[in-house]
Protein backbone atom coordinates (compact mmCIF):
# COMPACT_ATOMS: atom_id res chain seq x y z
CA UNK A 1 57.43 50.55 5.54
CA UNK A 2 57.18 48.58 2.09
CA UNK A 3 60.18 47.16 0.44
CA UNK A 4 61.94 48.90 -2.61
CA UNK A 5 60.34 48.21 -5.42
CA UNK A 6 63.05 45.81 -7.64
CA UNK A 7 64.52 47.73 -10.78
CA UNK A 8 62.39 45.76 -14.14
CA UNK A 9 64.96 42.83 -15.35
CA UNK A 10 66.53 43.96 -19.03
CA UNK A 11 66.38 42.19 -21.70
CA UNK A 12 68.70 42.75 -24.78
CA UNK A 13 68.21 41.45 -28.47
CA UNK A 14 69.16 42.77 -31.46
CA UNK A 15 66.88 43.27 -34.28
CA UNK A 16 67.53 41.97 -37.79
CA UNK A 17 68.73 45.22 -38.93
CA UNK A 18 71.07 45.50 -36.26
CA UNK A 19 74.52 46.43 -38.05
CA UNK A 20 77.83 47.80 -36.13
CA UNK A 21 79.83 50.43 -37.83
CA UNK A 22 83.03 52.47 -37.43
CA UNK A 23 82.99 56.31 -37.01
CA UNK A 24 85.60 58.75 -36.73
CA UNK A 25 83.42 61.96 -37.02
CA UNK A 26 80.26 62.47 -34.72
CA UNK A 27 78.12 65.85 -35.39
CA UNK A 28 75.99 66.75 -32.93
CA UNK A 29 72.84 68.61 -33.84
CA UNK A 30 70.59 70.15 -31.51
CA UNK A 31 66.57 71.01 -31.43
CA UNK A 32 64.38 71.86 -28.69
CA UNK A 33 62.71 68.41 -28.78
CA UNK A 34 65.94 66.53 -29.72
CA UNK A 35 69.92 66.15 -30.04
CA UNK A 36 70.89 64.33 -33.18
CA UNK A 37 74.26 62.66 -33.83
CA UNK A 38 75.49 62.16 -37.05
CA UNK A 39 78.12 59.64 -37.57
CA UNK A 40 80.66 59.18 -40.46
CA UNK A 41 84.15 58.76 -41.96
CA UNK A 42 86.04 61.42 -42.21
CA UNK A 43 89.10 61.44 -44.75
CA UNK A 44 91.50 63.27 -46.02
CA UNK A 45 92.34 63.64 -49.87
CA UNK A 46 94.94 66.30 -49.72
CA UNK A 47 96.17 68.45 -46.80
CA UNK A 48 93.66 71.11 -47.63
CA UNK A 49 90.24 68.80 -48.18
CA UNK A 50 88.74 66.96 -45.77
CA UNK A 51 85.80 64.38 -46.70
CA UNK A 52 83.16 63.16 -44.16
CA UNK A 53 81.06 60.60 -45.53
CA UNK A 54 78.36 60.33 -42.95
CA UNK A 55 76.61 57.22 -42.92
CA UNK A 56 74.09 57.10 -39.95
CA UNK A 57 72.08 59.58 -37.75
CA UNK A 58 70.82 58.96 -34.22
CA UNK A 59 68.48 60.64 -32.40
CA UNK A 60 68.20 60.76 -28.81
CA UNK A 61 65.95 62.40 -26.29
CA UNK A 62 67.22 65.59 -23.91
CA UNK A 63 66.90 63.21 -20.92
CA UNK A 64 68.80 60.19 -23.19
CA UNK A 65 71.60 62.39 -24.35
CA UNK A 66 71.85 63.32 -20.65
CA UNK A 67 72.16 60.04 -19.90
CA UNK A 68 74.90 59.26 -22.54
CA UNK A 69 77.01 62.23 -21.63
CA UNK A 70 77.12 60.79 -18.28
CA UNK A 71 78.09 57.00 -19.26
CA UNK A 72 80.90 58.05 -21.34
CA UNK A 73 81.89 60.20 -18.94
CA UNK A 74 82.20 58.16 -16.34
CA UNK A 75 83.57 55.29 -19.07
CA UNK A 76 86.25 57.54 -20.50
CA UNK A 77 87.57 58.50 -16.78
CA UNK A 78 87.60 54.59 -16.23
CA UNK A 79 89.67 54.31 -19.86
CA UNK A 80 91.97 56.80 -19.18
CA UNK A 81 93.08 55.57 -15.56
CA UNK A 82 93.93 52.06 -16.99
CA UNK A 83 95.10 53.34 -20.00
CA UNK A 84 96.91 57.45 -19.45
CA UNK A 85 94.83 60.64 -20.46
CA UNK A 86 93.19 61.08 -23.94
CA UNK A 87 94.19 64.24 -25.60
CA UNK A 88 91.99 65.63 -28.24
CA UNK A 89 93.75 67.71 -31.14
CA UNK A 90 92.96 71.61 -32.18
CA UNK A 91 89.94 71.36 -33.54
CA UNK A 92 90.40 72.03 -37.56
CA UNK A 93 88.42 74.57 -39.40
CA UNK A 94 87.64 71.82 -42.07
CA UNK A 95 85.27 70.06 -40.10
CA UNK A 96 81.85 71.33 -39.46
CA UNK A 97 80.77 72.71 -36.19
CA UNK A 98 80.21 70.09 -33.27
CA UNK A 99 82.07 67.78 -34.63
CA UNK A 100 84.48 64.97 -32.83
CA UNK A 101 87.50 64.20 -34.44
């Protein structure tokens, strides 16, 4: 019987584009051959107007997203037993559909 093959060693470098931003609204848009995320800032003017500038979108393979979903899954149980549950609020009829706030 032949040895496991060893997993390829990863490299990581950032391009010169490479730029880190803040986000406190994700869409998620979804195609057969795709799921996008759309990123921006969401703020609020007045109690009754809610702005979200978005400022970069991300698209990410079915098997990718897949593999995201399960990251931050297992990332956000890790958070939350150092740090006490997360609890998300009602989700406002100002923002558009699939968003995170």
């Amino acid at each position: 019987m032949s040895p496991s093959p060893q997993p390829p060693q990863v490299n990581l470098a950032q391009t010169p584009d490479y730029r880190e931003s803040y986000a406190n609204s994700v869409q998620v848009r979804v195609s057969v051959w795709d799921f996008q995320l759309v990123f921006g800032l969401a703020s609020s003017e007045s109690p009754d107007q809610v702005t979200i500038r978005n400022h970069q979108a991300i698209y990410l393979s079915p098997q990718q997203a897949k593999a995201l979903w399960n990251i931050l899954g297992q990332n956000i149980a890790q958070y939350e037993q150092a740090f006490g549950a997360l609890n998300l609020e009602p989700k406002s009829q100002n923002f558009p559909q699939g968003s995170v706030n």
